[in-house]
C-alpha atoms as a PDB file:
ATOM      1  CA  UNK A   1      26.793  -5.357   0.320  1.00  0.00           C
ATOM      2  CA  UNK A   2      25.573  -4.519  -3.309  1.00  0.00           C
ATOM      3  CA  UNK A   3      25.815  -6.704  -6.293  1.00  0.00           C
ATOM      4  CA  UNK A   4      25.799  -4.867  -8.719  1.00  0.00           C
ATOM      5  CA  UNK A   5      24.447  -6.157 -12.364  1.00  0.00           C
ATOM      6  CA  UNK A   6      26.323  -5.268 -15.611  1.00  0.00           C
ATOM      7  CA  UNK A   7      23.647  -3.513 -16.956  1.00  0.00           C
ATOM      8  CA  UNK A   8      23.234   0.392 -16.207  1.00  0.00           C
ATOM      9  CA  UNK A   9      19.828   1.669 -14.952  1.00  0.00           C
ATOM     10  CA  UNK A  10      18.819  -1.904 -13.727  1.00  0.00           C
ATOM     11  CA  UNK A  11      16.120  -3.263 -11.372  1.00  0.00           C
ATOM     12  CA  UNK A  12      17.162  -3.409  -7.975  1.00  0.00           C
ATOM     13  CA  UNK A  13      16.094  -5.836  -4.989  1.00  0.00           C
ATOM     14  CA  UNK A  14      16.676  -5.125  -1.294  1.00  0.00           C
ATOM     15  CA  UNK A  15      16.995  -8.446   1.027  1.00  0.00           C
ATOM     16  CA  UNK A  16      16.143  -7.828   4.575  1.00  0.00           C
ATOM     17  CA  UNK A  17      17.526 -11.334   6.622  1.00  0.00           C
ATOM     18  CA  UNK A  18      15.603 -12.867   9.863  1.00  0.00           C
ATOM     19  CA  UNK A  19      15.521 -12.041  13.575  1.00  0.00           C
ATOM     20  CA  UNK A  20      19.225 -11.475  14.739  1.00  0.00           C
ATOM     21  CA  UNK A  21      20.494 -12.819  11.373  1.00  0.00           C
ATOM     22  CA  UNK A  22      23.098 -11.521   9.234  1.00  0.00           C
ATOM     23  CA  UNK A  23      23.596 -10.158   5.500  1.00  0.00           C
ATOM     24  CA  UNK A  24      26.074 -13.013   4.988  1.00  0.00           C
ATOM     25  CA  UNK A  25      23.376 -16.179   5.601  1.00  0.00           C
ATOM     26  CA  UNK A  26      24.871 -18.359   2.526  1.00  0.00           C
ATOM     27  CA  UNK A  27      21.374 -18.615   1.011  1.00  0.00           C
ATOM     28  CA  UNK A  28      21.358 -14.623   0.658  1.00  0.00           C
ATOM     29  CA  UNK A  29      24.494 -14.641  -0.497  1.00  0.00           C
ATOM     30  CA  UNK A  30      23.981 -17.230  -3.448  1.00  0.00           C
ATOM     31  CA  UNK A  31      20.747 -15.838  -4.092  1.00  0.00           C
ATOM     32  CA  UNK A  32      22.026 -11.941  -4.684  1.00  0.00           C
ATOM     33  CA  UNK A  33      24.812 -13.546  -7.206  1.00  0.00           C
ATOM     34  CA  UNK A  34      22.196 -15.318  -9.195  1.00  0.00           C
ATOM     35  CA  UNK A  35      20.128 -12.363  -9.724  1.00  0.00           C
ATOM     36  CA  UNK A  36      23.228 -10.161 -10.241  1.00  0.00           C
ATOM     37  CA  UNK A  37      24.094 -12.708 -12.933  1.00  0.00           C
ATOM     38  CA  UNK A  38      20.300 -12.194 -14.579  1.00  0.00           C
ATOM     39  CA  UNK A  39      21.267  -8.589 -14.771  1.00  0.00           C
ATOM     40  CA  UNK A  40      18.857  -7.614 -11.374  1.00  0.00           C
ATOM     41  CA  UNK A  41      20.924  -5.681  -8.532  1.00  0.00           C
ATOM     42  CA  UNK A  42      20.418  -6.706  -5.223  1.00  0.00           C
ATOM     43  CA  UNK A  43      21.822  -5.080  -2.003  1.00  0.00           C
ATOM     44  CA  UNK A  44      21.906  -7.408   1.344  1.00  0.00           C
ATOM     45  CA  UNK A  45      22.124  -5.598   4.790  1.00  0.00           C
ATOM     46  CA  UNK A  46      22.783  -6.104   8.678  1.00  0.00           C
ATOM     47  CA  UNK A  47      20.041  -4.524  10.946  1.00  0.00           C
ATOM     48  CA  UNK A  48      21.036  -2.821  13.617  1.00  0.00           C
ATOM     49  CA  UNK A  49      22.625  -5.321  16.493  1.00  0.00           C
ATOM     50  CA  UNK A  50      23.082  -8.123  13.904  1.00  0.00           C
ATOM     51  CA  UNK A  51      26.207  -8.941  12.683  1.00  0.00           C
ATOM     52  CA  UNK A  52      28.596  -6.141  11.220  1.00  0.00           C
ATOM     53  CA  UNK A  53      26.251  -3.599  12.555  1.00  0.00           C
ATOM     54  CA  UNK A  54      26.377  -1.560  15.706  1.00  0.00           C
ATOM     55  CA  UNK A  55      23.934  -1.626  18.730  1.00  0.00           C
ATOM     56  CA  UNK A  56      23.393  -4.604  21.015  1.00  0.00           C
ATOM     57  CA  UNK A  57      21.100  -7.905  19.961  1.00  0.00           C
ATOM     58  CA  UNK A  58      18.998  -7.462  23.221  1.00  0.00           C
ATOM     59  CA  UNK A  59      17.326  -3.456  21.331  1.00  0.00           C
ATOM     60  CA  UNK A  60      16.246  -5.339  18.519  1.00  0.00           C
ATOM     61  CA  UNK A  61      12.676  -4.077  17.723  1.00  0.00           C
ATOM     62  CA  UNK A  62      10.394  -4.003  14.607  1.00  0.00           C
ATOM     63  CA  UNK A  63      10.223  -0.479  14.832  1.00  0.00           C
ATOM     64  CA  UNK A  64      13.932   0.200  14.358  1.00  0.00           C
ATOM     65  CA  UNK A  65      14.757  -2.254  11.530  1.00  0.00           C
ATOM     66  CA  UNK A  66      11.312  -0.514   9.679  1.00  0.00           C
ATOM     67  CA  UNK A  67      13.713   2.694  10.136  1.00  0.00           C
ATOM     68  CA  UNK A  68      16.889   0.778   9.817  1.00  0.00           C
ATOM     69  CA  UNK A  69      15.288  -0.308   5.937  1.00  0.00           C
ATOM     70  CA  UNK A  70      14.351   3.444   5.279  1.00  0.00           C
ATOM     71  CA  UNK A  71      18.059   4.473   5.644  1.00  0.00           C
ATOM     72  CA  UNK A  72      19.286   1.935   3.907  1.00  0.00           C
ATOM     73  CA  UNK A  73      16.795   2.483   1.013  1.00  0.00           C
ATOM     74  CA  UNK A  74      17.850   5.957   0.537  1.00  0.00           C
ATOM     75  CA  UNK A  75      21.014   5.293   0.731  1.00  0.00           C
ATOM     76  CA  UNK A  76      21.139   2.649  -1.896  1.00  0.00           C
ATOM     77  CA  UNK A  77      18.832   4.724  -4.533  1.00  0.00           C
ATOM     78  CA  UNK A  78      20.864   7.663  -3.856  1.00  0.00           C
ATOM     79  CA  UNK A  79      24.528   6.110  -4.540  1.00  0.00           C
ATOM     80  CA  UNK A  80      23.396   3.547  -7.317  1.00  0.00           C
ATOM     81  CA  UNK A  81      22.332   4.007 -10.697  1.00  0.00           C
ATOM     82  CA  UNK A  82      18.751   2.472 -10.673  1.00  0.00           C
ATOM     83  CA  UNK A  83      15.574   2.525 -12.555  1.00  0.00           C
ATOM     84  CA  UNK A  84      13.253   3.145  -9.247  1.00  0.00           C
ATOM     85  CA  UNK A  85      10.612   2.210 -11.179  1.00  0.00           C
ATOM     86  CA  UNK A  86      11.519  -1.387 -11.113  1.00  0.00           C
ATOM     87  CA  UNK A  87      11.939  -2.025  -7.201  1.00  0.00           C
ATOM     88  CA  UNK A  88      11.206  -5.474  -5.172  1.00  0.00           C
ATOM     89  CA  UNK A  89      11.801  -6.653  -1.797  1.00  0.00           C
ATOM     90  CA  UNK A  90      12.908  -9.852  -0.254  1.00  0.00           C
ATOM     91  CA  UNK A  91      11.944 -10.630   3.149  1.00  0.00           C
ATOM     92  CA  UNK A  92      13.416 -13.776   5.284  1.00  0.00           C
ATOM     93  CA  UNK A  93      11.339 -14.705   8.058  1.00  0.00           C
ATOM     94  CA  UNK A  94      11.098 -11.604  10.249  1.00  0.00           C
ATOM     95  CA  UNK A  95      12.367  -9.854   7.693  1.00  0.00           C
ATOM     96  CA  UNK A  96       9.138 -10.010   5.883  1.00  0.00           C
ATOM     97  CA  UNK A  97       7.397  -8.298   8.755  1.00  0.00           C
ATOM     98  CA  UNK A  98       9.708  -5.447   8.141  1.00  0.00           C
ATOM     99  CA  UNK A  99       9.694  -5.429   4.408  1.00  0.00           C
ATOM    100  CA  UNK A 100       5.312  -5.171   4.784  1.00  0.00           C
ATOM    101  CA  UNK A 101       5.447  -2.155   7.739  1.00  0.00           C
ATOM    102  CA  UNK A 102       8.622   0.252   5.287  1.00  0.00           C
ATOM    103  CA  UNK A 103       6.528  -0.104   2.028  1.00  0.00           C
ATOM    104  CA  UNK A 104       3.104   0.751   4.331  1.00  0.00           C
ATOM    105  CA  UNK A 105       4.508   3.612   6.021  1.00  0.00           C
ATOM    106  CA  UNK A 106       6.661   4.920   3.215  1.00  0.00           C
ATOM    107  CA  UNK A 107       4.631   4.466   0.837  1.00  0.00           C
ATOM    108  CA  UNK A 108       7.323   2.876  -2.108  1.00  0.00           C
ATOM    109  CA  UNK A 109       5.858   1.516  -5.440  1.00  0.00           C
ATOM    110  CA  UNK A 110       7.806  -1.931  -5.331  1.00  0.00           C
ATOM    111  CA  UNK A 111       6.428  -4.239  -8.199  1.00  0.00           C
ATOM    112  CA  UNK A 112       6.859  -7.448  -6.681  1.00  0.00           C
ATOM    113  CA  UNK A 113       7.608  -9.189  -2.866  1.00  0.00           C
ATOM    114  CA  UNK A 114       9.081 -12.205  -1.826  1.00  0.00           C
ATOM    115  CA  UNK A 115       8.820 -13.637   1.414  1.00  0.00           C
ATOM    116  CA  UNK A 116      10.993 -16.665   3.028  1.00  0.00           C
ATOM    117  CA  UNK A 117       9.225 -18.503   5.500  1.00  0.00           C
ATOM    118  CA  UNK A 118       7.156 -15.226   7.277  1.00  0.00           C
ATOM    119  CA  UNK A 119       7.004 -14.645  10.578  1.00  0.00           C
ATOM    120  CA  UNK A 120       3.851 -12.206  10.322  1.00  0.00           C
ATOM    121  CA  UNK A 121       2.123 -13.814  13.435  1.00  0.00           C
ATOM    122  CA  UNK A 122       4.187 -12.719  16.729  1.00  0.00           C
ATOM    123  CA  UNK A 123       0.931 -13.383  18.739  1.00  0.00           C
ATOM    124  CA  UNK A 124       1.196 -16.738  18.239  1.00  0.00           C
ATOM    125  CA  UNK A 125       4.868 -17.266  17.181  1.00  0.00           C
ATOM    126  CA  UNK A 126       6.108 -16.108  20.544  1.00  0.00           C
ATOM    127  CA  UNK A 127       3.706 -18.603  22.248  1.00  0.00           C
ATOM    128  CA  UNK A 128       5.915 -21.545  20.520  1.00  0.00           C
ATOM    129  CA  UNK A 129       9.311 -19.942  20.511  1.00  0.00           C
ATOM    130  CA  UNK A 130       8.974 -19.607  24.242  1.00  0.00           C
ATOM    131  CA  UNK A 131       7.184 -20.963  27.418  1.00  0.00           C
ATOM    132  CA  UNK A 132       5.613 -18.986  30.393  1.00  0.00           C
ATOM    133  CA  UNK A 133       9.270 -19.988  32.500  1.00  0.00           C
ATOM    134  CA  UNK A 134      11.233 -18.318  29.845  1.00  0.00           C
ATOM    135  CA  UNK A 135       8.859 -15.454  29.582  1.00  0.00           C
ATOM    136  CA  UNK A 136       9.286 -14.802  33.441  1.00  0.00           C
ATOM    137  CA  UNK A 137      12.937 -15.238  32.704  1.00  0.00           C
ATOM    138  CA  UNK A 138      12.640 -12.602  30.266  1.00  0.00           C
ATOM    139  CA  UNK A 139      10.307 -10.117  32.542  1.00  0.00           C
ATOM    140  CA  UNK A 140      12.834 -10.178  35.333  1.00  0.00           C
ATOM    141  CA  UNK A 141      16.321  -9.781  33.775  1.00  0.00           C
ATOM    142  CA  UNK A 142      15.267  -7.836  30.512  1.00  0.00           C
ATOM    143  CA  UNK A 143      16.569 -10.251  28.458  1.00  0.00           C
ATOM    144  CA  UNK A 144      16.775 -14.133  27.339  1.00  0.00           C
ATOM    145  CA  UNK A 145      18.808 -16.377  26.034  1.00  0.00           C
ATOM    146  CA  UNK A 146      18.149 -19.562  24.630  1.00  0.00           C
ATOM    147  CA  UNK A 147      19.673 -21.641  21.990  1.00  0.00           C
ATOM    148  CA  UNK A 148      21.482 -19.063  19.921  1.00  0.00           C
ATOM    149  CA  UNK A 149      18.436 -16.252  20.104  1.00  0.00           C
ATOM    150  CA  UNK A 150      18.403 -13.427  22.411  1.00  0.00           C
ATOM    151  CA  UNK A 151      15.202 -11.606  22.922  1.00  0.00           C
ATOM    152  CA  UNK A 152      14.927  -8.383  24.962  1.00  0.00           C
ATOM    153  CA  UNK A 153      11.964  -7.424  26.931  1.00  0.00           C
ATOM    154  CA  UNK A 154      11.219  -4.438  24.644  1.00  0.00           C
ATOM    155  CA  UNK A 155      10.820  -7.008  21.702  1.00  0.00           C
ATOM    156  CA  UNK A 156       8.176  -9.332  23.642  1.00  0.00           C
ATOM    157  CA  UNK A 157       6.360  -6.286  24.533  1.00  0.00           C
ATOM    158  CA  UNK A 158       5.932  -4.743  21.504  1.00  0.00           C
ATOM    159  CA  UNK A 159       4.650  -8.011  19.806  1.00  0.00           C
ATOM    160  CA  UNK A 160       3.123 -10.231  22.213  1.00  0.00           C
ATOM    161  CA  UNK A 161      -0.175  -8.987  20.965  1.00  0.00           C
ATOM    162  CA  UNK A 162       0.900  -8.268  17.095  1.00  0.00           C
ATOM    163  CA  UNK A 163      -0.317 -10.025  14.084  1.00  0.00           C
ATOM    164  CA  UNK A 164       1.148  -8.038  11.202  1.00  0.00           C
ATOM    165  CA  UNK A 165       0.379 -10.502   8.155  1.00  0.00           C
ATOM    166  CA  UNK A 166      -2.718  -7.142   8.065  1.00  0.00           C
ATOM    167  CA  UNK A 167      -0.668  -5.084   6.574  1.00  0.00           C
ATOM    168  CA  UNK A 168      -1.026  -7.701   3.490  1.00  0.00           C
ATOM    169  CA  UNK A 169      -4.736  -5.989   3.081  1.00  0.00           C
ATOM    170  CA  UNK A 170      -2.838  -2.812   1.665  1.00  0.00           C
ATOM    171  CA  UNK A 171      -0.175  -4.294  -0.313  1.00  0.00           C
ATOM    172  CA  UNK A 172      -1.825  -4.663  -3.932  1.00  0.00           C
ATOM    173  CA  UNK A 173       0.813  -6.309  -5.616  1.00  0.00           C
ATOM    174  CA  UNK A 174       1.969 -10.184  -6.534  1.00  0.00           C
ATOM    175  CA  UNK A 175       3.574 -11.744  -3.206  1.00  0.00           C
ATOM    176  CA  UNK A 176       5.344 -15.250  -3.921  1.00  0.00           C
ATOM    177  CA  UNK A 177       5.806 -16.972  -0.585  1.00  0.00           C
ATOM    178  CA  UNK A 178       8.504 -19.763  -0.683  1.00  0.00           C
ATOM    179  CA  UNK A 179       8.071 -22.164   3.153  1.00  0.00           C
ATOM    180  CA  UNK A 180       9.487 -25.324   4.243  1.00  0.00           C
ATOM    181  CA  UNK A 181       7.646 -27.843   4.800  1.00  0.00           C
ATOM    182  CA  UNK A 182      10.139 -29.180   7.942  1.00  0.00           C
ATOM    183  CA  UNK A 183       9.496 -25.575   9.580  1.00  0.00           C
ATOM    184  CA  UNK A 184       9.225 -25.946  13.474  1.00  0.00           C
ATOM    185  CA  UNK A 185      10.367 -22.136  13.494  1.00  0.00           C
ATOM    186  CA  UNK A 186       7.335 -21.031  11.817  1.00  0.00           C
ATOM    187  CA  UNK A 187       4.911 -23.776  10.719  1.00  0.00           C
ATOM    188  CA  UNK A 188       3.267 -24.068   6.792  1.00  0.00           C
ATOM    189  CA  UNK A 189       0.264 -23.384   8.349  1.00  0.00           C
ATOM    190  CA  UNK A 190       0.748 -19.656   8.995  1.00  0.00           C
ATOM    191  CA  UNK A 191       1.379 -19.317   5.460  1.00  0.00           C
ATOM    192  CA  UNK A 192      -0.919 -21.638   4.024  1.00  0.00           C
ATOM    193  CA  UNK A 193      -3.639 -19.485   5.903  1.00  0.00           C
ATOM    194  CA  UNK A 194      -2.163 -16.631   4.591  1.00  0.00           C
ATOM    195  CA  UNK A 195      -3.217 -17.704   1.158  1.00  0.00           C
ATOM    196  CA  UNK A 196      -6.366 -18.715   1.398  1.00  0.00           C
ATOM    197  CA  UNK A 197      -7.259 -14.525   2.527  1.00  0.00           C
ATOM    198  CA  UNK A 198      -5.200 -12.936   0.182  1.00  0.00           C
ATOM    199  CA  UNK A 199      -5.929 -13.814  -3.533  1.00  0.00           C
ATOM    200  CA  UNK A 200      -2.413 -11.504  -4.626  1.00  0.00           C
ATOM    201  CA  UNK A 201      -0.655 -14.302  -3.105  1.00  0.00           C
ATOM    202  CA  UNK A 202       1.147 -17.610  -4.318  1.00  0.00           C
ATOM    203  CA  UNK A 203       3.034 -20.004  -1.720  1.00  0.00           C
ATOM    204  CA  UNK A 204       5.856 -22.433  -2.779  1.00  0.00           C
ATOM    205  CA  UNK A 205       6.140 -25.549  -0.748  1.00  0.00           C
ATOM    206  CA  UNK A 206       9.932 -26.764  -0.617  1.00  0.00           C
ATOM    207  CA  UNK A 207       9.403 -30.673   1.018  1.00  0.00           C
ATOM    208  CA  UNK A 208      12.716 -31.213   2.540  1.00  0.00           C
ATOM    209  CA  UNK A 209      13.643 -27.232   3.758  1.00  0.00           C
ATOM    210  CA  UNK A 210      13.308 -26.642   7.164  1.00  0.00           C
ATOM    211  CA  UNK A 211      13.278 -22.716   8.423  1.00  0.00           C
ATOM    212  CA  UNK A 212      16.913 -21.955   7.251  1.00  0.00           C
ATOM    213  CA  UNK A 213      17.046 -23.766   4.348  1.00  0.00           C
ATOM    214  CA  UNK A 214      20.082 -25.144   4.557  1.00  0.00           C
ATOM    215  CA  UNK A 215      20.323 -28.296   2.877  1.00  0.00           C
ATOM    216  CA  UNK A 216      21.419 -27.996  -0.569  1.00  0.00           C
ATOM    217  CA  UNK A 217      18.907 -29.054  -2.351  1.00  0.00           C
ATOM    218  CA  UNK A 218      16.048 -26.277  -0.897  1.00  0.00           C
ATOM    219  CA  UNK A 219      18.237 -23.543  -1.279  1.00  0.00           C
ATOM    220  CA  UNK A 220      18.954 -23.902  -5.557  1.00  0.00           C
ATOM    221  CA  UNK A 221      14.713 -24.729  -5.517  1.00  0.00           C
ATOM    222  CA  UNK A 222      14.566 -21.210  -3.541  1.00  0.00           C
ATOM    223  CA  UNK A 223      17.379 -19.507  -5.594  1.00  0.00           C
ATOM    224  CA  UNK A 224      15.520 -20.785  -8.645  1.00  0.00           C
ATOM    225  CA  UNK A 225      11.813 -19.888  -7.795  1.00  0.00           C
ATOM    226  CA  UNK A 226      13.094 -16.452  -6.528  1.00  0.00           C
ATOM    227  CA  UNK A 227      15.217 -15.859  -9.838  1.00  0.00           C
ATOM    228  CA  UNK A 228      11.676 -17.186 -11.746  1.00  0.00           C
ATOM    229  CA  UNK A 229       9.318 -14.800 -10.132  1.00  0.00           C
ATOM    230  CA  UNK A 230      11.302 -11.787 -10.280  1.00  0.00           C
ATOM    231  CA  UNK A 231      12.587 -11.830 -14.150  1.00  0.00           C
ATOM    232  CA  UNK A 232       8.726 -12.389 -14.470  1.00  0.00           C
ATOM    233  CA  UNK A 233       7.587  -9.172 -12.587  1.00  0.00           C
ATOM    234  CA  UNK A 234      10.542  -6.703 -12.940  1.00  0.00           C
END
């Protein structure tokens, strides 16, 4: 979905949601209108498996929503009229994962990232998401399901042994990252360790938000910091 701002030839931001979430998560959906209404573009997506999107939840895998964001990114630059010169990218929890691996491997010029409570750390992530019974769960039927996650066997594989937040070594640019201080799903401290290595980076602490934040209150802090940051850098 693309909203598009009244002025021709205008920035343009690309959200990428979380881990089997969807392009219509209220938070993205307020947040693209604000920035539409500061004359920024922004186009909000479903990865493949999530949402309006084809495939099945249980394929999910960092490697196709890295190609998943390619298409899409061609696709928007092709259609709209953009300055490509004036790019950023929004990431929401796994999404910032993705977001980090497309601009690595593709090599795009964005000025400015944004990342909503990053889930860089799958190494260690995975160990709290899930205990050794659900992980022999997952080895012997392919798949699990708990709460309202699904995780495939192809998804723990590939990043039992990942940490990703490396790919932050190569990505010379300003990084705001906005986390809740009520996360369980990913805890402050993975971000809060994030900025003590990377100098490029600046972390928001929201004290109420937990990792969806979806009381009220977080969300205009997180539409307002976001809005902040990228009339600032684009």
């Amino acid at each position: 979905i693309l909203h598009l701002s009244e002025k021709e030839n205008s920035p343009l931001v690309i959200i990428s949601h979380g881990y089997q979430g969807t392009k219509t998560d209220r938070k993205l959906i307020r947040l693209s209108r604000a920035l539409a209404k500061e004359r920024i573009s922004v186009f909000r997506f479903d990865f493949e498996g999530c949402g309006d999107s084809e495939g099945e939840v249980s394929e999910i895998s960092v490697k196709r929503e890295v190609e998943d964001l390619g298409f899409v990114f061609r696709e928007v630059l092709a259609k709209g009229n953009f300055d490509s010169k004036r790019l950023a990218f929004i990431g929401y929890s796994l999404g910032g994962v993705i977001t980090s691996f497309f601009l690595r491997k593709f090599k795009i010029p964005a000025k400015t990232l944004i990342f909503l409570s990053p889930a860089f750390n799958q190494k260690e992530l995975l160990k709290i998401w899930y205990s050794r019974e659900d992980l022999k769960k997952l080895q012997k039927s392919g798949f699990l399901i708990k709460g309202e996650k699904v995780i495939g066997k192809d998804y723990y594989l590939e990043n039992k042994n990942k940490d990703y937040s490396s790919l932050l070594a190569k990505l010379n640019l300003p990084i705001l990252i906005i986390h809740g201080k009520e996360d369980k799903d990913v805890p402050l401290n993975f971000s809060e360790r994030l900025i003590k290595k990377y100098k490029n980076i600046t972390l928001e602490i929201l004290p109420k938000a937990n990792h969806k934040f979806d009381d009220f209150s977080s969300q205009k802090k997180l539409i307002k910091l976001t809005v902040d940051w990228l009339k600032k850098y684009l």
